[in-house]
N, C-alpha and C. Protein backbone atom coordinates (compact mmCIF):
# COMPACT_ATOMS: atom_id res chain seq x y z
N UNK A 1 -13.82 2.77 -16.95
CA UNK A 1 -12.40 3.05 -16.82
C UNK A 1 -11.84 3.41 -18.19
N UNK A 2 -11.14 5.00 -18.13
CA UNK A 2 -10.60 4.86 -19.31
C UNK A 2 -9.02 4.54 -19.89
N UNK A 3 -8.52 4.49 -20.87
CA UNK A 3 -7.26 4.10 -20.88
C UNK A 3 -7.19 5.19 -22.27
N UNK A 4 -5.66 6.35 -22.12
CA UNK A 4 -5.35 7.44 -23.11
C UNK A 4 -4.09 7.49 -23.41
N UNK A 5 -3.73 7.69 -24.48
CA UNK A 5 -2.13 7.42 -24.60
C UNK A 5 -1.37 8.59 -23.61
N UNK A 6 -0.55 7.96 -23.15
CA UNK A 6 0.04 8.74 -21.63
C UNK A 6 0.86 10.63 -22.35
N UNK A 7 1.35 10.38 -23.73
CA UNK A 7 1.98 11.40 -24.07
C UNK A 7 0.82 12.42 -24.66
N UNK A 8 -0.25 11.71 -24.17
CA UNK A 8 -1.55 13.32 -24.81
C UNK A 8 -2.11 13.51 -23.27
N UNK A 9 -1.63 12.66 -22.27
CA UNK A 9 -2.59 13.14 -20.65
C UNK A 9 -1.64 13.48 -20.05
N UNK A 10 -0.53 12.72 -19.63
CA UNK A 10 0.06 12.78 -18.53
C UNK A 10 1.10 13.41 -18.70
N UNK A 11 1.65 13.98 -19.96
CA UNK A 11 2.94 14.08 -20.18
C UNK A 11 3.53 15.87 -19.77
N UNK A 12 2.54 16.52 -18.70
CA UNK A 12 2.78 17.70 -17.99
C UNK A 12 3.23 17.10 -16.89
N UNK A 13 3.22 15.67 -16.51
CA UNK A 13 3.69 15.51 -15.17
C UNK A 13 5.18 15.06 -15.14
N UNK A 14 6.25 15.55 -14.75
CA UNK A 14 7.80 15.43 -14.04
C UNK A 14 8.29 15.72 -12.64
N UNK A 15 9.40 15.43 -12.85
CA UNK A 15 9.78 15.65 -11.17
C UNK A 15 9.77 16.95 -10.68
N UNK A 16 9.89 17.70 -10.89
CA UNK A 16 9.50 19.19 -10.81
C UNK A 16 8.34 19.61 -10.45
N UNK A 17 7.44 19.42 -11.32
CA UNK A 17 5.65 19.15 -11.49
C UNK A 17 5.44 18.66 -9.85
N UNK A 18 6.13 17.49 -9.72
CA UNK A 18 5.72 17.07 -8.83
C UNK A 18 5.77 17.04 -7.25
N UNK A 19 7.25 18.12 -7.61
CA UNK A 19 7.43 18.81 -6.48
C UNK A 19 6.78 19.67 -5.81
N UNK A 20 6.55 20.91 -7.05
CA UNK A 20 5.39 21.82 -6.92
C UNK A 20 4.10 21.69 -6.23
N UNK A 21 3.76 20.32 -7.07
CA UNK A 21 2.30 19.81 -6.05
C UNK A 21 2.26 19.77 -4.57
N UNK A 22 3.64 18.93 -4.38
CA UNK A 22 3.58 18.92 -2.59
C UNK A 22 3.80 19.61 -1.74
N UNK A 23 4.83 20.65 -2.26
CA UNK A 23 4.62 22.39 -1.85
C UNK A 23 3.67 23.27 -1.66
N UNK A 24 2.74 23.07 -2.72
CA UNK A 24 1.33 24.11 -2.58
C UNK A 24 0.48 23.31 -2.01
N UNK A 25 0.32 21.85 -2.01
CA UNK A 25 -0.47 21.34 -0.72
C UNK A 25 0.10 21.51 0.41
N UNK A 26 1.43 21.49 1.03
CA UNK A 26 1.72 21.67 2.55
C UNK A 26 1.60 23.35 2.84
N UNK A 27 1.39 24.09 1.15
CA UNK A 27 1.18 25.16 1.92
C UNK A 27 -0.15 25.90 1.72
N UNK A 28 -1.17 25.39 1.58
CA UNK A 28 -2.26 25.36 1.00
C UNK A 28 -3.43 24.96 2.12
N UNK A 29 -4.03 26.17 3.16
CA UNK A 29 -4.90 25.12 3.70
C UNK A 29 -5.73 24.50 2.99
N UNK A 30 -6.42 25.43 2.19
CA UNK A 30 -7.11 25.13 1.27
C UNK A 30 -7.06 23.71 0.60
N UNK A 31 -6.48 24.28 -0.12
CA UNK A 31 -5.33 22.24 -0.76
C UNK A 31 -5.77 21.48 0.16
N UNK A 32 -4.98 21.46 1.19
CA UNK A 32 -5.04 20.08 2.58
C UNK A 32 -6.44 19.80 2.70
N UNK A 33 -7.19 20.51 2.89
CA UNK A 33 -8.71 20.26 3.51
C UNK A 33 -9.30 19.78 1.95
N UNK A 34 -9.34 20.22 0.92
CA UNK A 34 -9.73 19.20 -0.54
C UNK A 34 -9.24 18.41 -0.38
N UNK A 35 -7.70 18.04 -0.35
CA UNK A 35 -7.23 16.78 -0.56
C UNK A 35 -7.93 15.41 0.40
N UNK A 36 -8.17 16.13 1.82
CA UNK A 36 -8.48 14.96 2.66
C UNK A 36 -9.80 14.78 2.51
N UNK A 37 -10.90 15.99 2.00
CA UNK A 37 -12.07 15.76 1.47
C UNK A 37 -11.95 14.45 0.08
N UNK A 38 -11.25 14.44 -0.10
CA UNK A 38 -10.77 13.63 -1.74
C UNK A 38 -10.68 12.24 -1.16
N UNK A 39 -9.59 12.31 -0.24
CA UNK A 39 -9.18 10.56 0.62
C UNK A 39 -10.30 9.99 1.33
N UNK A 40 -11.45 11.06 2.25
CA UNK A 40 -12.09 10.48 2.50
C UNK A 40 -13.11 10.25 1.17
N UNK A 41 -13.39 10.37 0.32
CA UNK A 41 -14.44 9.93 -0.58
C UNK A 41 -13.72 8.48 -0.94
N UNK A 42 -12.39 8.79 -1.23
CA UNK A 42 -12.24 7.49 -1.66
C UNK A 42 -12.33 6.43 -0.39
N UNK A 43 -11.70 6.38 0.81
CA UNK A 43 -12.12 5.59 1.97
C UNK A 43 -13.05 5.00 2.14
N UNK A 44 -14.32 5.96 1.91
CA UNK A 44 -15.67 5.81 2.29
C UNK A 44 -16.03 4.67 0.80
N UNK A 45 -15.17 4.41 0.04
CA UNK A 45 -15.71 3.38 -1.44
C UNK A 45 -14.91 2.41 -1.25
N UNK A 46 -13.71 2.72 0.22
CA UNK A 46 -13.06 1.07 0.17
C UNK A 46 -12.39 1.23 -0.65
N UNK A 47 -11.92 1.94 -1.91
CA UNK A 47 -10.54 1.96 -2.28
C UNK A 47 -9.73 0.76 -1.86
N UNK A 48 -9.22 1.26 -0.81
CA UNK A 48 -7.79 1.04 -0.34
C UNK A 48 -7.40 -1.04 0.34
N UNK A 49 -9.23 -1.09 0.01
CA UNK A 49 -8.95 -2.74 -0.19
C UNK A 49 -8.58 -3.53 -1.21
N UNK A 50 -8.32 -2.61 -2.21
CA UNK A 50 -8.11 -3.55 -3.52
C UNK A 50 -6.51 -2.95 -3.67
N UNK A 51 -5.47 -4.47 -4.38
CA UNK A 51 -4.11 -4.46 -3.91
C UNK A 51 -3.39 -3.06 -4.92
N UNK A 52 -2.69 -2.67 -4.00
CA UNK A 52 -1.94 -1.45 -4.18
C UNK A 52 -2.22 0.21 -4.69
N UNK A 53 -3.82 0.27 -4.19
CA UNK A 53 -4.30 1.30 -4.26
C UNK A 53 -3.59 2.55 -3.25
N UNK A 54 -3.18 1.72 -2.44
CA UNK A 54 -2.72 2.75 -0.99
C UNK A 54 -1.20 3.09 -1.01
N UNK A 55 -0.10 2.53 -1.99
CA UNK A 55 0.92 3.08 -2.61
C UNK A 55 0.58 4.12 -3.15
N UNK A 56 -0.92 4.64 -3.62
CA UNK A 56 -0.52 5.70 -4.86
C UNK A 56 -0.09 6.74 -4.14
N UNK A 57 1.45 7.34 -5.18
CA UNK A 57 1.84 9.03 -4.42
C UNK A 57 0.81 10.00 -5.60
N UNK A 58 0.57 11.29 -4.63
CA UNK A 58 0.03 12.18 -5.22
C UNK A 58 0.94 12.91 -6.28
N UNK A 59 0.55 13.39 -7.39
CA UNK A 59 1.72 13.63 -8.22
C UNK A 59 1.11 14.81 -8.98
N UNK A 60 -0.29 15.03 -8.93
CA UNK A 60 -1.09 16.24 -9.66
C UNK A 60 -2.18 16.74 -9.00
N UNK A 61 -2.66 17.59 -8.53
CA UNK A 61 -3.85 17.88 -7.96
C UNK A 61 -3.98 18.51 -6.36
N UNK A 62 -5.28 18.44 -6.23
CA UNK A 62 -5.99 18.40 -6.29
C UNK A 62 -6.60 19.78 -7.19
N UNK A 63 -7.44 19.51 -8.32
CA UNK A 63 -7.93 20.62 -9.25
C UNK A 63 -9.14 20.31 -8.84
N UNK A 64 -9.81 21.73 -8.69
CA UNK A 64 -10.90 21.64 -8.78
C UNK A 64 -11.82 22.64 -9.43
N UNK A 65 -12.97 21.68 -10.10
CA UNK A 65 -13.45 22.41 -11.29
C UNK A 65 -15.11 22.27 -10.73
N UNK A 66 -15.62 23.06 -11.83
CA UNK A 66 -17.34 23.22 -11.41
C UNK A 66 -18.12 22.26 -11.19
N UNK A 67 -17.41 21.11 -11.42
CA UNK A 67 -18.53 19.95 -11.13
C UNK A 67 -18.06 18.78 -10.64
N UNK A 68 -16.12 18.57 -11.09
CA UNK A 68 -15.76 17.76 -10.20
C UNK A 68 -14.45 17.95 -10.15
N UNK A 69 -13.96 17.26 -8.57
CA UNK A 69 -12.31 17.62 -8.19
C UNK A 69 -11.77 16.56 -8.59
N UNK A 70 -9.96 16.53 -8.96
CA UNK A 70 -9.45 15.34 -9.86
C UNK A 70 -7.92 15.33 -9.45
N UNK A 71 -7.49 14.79 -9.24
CA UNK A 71 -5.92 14.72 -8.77
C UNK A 71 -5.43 13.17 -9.28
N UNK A 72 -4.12 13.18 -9.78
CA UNK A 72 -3.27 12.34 -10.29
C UNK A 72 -2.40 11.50 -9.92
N UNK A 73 -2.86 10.48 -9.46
CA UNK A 73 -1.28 9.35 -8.50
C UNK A 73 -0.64 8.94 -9.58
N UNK A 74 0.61 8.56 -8.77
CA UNK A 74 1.73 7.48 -9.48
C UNK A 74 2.01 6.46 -8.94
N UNK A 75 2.15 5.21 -9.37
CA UNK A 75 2.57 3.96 -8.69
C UNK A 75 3.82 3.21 -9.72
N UNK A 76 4.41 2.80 -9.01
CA UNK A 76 5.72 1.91 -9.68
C UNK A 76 5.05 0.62 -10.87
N UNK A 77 5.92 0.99 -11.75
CA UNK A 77 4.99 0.01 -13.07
C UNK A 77 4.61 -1.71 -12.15
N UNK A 78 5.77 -1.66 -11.94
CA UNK A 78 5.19 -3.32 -11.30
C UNK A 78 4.25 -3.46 -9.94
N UNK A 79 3.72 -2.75 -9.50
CA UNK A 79 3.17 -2.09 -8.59
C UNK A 79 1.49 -1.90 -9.37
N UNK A 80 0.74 -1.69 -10.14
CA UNK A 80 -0.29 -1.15 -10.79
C UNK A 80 -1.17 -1.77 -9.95
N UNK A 81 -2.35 -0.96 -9.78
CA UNK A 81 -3.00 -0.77 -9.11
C UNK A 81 -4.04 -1.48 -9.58
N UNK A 82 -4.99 -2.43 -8.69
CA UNK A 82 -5.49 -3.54 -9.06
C UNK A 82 -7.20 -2.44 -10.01
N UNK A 83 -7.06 -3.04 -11.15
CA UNK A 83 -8.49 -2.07 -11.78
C UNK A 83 -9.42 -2.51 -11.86
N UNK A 84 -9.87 -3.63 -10.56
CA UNK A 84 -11.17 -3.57 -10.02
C UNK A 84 -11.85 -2.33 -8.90
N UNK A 85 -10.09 -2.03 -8.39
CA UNK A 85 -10.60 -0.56 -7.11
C UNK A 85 -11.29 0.33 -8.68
N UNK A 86 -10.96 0.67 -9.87
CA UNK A 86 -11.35 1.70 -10.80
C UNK A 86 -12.58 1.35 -10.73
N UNK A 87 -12.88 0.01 -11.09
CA UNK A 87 -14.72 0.02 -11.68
C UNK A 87 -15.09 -0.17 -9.77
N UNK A 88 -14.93 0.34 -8.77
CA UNK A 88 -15.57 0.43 -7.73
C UNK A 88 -16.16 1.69 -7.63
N UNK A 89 -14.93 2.54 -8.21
CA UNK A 89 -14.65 3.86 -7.67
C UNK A 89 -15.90 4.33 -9.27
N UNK A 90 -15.99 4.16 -10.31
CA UNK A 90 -16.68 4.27 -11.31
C UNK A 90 -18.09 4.12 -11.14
N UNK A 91 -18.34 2.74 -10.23
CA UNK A 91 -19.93 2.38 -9.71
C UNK A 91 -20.74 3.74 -8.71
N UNK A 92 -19.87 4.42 -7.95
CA UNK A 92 -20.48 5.57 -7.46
C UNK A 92 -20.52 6.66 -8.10
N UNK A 93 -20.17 6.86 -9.50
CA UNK A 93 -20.19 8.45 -10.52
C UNK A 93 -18.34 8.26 -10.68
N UNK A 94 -17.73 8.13 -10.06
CA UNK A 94 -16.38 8.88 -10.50
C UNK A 94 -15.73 8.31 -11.92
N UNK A 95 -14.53 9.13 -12.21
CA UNK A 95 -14.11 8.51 -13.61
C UNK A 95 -12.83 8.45 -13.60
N UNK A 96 -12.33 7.41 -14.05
CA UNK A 96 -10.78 7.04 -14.02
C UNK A 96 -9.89 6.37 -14.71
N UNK A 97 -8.40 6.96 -15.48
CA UNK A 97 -8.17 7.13 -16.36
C UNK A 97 -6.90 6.39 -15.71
N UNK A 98 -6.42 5.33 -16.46
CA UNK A 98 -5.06 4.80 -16.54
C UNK A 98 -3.87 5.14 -17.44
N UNK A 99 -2.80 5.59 -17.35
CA UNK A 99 -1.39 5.99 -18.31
C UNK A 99 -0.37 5.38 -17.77
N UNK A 100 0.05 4.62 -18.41
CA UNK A 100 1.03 3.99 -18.41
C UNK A 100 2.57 5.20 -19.31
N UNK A 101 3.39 5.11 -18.57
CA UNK A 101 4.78 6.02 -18.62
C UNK A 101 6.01 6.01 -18.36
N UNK A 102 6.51 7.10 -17.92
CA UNK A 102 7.53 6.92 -17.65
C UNK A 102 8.23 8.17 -16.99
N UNK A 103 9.21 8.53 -15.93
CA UNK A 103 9.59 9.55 -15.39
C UNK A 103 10.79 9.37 -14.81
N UNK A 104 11.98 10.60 -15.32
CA UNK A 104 12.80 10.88 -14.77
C UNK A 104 13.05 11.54 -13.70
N UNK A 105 14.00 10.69 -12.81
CA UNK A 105 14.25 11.26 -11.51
C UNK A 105 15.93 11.56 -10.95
N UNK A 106 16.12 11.88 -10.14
CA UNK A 106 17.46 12.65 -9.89
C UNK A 106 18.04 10.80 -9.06
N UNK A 107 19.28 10.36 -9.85
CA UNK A 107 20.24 9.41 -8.98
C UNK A 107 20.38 9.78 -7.60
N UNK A 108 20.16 8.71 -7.13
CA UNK A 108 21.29 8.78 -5.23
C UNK A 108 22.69 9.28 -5.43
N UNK A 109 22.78 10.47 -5.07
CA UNK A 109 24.51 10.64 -5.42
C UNK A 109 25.27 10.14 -3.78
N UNK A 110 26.02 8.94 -4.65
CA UNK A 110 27.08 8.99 -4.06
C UNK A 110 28.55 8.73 -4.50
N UNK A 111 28.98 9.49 -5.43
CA UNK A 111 30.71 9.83 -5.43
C UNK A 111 29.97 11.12 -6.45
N UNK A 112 31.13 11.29 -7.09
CA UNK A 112 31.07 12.57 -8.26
C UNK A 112 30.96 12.16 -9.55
N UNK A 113 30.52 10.99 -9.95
CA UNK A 113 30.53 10.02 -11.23
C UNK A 113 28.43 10.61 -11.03
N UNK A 114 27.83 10.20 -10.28
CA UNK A 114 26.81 10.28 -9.98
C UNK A 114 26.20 11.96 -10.59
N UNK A 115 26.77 13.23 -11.06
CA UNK A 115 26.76 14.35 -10.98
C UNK A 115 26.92 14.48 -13.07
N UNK A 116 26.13 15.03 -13.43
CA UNK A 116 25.91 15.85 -14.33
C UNK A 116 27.34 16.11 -14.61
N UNK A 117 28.13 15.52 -15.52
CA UNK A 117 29.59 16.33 -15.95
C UNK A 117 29.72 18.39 -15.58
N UNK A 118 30.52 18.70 -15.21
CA UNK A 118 30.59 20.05 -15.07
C UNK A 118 29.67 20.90 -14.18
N UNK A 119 28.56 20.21 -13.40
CA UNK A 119 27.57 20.92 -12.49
C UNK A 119 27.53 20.12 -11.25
N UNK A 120 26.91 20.38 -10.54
CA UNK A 120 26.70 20.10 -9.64
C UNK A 120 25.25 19.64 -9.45
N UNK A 121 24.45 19.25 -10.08
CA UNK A 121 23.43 18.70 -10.40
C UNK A 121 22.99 17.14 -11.16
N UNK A 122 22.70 16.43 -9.76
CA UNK A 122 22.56 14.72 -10.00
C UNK A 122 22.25 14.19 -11.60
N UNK A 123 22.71 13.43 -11.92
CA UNK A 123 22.15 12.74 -13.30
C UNK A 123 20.73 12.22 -12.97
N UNK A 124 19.82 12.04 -14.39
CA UNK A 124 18.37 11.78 -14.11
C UNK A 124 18.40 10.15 -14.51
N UNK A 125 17.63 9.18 -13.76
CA UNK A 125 17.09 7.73 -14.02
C UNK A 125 15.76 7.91 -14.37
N UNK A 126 15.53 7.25 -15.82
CA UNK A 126 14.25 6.83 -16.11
C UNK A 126 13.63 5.56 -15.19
N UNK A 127 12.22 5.96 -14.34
CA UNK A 127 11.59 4.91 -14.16
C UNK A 127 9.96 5.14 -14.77
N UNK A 128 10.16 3.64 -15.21
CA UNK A 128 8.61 3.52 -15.15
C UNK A 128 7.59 3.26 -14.27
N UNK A 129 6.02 4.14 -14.48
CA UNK A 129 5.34 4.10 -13.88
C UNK A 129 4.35 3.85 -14.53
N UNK A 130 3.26 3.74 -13.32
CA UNK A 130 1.76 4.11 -14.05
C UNK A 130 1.15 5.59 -13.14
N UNK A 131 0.08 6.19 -13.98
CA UNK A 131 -0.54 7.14 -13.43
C UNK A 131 -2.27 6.73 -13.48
N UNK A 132 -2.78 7.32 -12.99
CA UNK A 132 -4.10 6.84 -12.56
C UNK A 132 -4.85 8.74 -12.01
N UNK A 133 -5.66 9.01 -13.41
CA UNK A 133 -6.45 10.29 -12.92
C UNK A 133 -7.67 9.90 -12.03
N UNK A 134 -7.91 10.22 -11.02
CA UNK A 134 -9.56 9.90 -10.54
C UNK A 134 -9.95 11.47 -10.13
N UNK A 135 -11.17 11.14 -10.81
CA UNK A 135 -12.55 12.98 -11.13
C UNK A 135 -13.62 12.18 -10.00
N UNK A 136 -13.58 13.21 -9.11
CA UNK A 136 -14.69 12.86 -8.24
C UNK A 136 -15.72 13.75 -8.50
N UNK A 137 -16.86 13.50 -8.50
CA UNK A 137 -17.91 14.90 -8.58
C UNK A 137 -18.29 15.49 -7.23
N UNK A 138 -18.57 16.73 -7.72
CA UNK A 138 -18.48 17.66 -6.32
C UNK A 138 -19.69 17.31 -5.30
N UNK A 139 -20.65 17.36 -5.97
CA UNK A 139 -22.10 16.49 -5.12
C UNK A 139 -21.57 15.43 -4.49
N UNK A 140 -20.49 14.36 -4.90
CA UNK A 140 -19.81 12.83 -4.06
C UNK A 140 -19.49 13.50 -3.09
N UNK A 141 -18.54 14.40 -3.25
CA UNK A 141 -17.41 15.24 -2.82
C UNK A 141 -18.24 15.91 -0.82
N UNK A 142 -19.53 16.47 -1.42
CA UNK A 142 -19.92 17.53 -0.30
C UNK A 142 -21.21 16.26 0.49
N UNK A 143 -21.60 14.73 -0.12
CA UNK A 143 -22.64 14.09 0.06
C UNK A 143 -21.65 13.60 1.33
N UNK A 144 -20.57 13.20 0.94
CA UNK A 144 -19.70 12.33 2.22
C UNK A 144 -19.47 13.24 3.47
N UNK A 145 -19.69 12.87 4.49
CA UNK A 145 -19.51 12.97 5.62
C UNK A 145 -18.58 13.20 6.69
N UNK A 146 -18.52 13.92 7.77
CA UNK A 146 -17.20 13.55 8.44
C UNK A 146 -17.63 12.03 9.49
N UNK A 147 -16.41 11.70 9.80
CA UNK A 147 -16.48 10.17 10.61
C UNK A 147 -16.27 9.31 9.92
N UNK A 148 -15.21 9.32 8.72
CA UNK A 148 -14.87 8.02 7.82
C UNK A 148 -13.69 7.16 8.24
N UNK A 149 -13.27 6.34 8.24
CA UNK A 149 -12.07 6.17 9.35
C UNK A 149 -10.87 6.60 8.72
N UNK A 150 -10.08 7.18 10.06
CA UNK A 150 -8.89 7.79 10.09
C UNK A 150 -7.71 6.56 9.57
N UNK A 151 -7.09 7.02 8.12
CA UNK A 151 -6.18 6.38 7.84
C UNK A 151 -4.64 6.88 9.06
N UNK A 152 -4.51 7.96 9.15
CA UNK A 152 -3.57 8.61 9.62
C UNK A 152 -2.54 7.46 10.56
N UNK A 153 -3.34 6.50 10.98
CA UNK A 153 -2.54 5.68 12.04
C UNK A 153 -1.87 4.30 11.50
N UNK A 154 -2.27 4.16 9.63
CA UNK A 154 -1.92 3.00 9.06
C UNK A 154 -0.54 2.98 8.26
N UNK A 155 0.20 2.24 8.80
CA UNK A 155 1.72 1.78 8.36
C UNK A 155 1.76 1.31 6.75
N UNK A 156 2.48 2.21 6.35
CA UNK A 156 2.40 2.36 5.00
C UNK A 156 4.19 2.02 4.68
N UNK A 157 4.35 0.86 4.10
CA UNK A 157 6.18 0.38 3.77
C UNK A 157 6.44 0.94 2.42
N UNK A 158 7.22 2.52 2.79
CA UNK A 158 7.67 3.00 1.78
C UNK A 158 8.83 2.80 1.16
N UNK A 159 9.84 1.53 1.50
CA UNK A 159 10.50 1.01 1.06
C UNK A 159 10.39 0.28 0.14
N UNK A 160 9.16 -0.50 0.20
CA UNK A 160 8.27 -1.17 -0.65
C UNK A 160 8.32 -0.58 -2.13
N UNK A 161 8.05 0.50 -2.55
CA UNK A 161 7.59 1.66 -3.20
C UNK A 161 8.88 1.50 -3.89
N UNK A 162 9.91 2.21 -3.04
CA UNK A 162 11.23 2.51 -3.50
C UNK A 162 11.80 1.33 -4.29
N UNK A 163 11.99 -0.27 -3.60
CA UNK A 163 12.42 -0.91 -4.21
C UNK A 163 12.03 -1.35 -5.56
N UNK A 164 10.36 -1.21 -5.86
CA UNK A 164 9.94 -1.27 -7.20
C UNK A 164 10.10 -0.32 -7.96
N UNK A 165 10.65 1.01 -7.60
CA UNK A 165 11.07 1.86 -8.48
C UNK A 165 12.46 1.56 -8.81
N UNK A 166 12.93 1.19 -7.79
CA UNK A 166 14.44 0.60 -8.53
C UNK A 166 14.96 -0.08 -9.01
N UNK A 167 13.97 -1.22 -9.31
CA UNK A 167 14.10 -2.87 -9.83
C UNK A 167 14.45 -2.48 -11.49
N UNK A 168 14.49 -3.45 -11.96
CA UNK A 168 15.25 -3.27 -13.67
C UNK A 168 13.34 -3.51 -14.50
N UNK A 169 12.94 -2.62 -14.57
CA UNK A 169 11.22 -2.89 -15.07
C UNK A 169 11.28 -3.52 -16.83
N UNK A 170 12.44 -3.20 -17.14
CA UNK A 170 12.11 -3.42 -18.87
C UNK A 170 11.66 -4.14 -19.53
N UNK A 171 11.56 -5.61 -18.81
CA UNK A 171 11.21 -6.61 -19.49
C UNK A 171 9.99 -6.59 -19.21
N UNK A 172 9.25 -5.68 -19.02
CA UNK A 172 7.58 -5.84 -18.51
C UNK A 172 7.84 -4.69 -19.33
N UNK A 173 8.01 -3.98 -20.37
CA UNK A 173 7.72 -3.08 -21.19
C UNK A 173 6.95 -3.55 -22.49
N UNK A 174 5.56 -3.35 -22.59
CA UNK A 174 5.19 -3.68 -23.92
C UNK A 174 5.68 -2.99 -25.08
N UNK A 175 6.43 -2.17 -25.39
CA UNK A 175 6.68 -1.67 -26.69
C UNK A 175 6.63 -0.06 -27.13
N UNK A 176 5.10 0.17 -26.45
CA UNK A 176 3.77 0.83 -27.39
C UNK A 176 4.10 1.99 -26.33
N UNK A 177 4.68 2.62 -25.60
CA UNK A 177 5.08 3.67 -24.79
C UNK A 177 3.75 4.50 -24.52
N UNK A 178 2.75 3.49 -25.00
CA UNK A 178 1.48 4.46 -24.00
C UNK A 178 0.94 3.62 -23.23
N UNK A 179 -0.78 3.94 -23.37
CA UNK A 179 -1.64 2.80 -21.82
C UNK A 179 -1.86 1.53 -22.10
N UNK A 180 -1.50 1.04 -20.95
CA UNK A 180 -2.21 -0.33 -21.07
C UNK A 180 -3.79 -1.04 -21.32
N UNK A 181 -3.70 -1.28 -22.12
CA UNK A 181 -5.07 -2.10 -22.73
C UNK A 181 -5.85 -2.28 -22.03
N UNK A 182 -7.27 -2.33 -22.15
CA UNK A 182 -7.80 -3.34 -21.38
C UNK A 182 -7.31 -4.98 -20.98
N UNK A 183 -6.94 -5.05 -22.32
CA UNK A 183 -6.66 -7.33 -22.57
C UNK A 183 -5.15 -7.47 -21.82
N UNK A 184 -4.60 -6.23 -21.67
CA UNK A 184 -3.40 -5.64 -21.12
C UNK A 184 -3.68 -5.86 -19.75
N UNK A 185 -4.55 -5.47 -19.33
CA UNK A 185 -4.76 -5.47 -17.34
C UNK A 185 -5.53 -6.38 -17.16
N UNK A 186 -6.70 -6.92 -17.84
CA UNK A 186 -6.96 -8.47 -17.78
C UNK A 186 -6.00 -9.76 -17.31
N UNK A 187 -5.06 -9.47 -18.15
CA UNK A 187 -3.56 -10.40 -18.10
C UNK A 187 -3.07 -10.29 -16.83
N UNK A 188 -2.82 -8.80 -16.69
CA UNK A 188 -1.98 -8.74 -15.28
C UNK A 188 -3.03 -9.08 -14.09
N UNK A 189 -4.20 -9.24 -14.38
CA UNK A 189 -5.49 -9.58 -13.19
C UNK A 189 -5.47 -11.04 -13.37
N UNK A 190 -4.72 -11.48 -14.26
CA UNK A 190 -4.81 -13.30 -14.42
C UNK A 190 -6.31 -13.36 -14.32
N UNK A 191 -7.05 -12.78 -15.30
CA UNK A 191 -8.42 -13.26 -16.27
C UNK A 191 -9.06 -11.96 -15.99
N UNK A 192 -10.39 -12.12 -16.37
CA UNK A 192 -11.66 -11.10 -17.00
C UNK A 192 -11.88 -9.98 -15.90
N UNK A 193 -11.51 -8.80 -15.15
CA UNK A 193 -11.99 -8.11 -14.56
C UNK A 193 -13.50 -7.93 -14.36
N UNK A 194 -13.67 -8.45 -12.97
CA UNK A 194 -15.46 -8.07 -12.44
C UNK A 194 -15.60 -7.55 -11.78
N UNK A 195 -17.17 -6.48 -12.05
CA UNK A 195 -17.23 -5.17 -10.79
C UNK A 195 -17.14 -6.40 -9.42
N UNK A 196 -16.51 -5.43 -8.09
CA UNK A 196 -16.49 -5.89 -7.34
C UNK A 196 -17.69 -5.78 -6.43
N UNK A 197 -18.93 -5.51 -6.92
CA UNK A 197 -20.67 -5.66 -6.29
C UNK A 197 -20.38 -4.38 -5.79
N UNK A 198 -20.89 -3.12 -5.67
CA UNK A 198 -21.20 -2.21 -5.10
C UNK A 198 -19.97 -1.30 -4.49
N UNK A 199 -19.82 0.16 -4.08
CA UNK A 199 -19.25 0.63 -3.64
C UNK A 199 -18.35 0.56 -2.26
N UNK A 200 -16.57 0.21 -2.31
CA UNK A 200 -16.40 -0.32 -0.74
C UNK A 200 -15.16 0.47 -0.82
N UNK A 201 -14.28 0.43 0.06
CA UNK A 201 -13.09 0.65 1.05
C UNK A 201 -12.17 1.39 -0.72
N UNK A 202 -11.62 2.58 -0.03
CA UNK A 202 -10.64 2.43 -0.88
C UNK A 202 -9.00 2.62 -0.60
N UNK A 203 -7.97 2.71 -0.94
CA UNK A 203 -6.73 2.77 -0.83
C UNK A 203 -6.42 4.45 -0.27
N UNK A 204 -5.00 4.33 0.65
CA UNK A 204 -4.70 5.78 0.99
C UNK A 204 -4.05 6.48 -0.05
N UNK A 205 -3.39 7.99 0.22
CA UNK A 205 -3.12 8.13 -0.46
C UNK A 205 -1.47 8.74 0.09
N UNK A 206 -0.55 8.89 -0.58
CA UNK A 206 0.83 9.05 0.36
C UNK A 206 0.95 10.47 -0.47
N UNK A 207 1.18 11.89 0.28
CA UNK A 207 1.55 13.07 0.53
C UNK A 207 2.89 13.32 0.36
């Protein structure tokens, strides 16, 4: 698992960015059929049993390159994604990169206080997040199978999501405006991170 300061990896990703993504996947067969090639690899490793893997929103990707495909979630800082699913997802070839950040997003408008002085365009709220790159290799990618089970029917509380993006995160700010440490996610694992024995289940992914 690696950990990179978020303003040399992640810092092409905004709300915009991230719009874009979900546009050219809904309009992308192409896109759609990688992407769900992507969910099932991770499925098929059990992902989505380790806590809050299945919050992640898609926020970059799916790219795909000569040897492996890689797409970018986001999860709400207090929300981070437990990084034993990483060294699961690591035990079968893949590689995965933690950034810790931050991203502006457009206010709930409701009166005209809520509005950009002179436009008509919402004021932006900083929230913090984390991002999480996972590189699958294309051999993982074409070895997996169809018949992995269908997430499509699992209740996913996206309120959940929302409210940790809206909570007051600051006091869980270390300082250092990049990734979290290893001794950093140790802490938040309350002790020593261990592979979890072999390849299992992984988290969905929200579109």
């Amino acid at each position: 698992m690696t950990s990179l300061p978020a303003d040399k990896f992640f810092n092409d990703v905004n709300f915009v960015s991230i719009i874009d993504t979900i546009k050219n996947v809904y309009m992308s067969d192409g896109s759609m059929s990688t992407l769900l090639d992507f969910e099932r690899c991770l499925d098929e490793a059990d992902l989505y049993a380790y806590k809050n893997w299945i919050m992640g929103e898609l926020v970059e990707g799916p790219n795909v390159g000569r040897y492996a495909c890689s797409a970018i979630f986001m999860w709400p800082y207090r929300m981070m994604p437990d990084p034993r699913g990483a060294l699961r997802l690591e035990a079968i070839g893949c590689k995965v990169t933690f950034g810790k950040s931050s991203i502006e997003v457009p206010v709930q408008v409701q009166d005209y206080e809520d509005f950009v002085p002179g436009t008509r365009y919402p004021k932006m709220h900083e929230r913090k997040v984390w991002f999480v790159e996972i590189k699958i290799p294309i051999e993982l990618m074409n070895d997996i199978k169809e018949g992995s089970i269908d997430l499509a029917d699992q209740t996913i509380d996206l309120s959940e999501i929302e409210d940790a993006y809206n909570e007051d995160l600051d006091k869980m700010d270390t300082g250092d405006g990049g990734v979290e440490t290893m001794q950093d996610q140790n802490q938040a694992m309350g002790g020593p991170m261990q592979p979890a024995g072999g390849p299992g289940p992984m988290p969905g992914m929200q579109i």
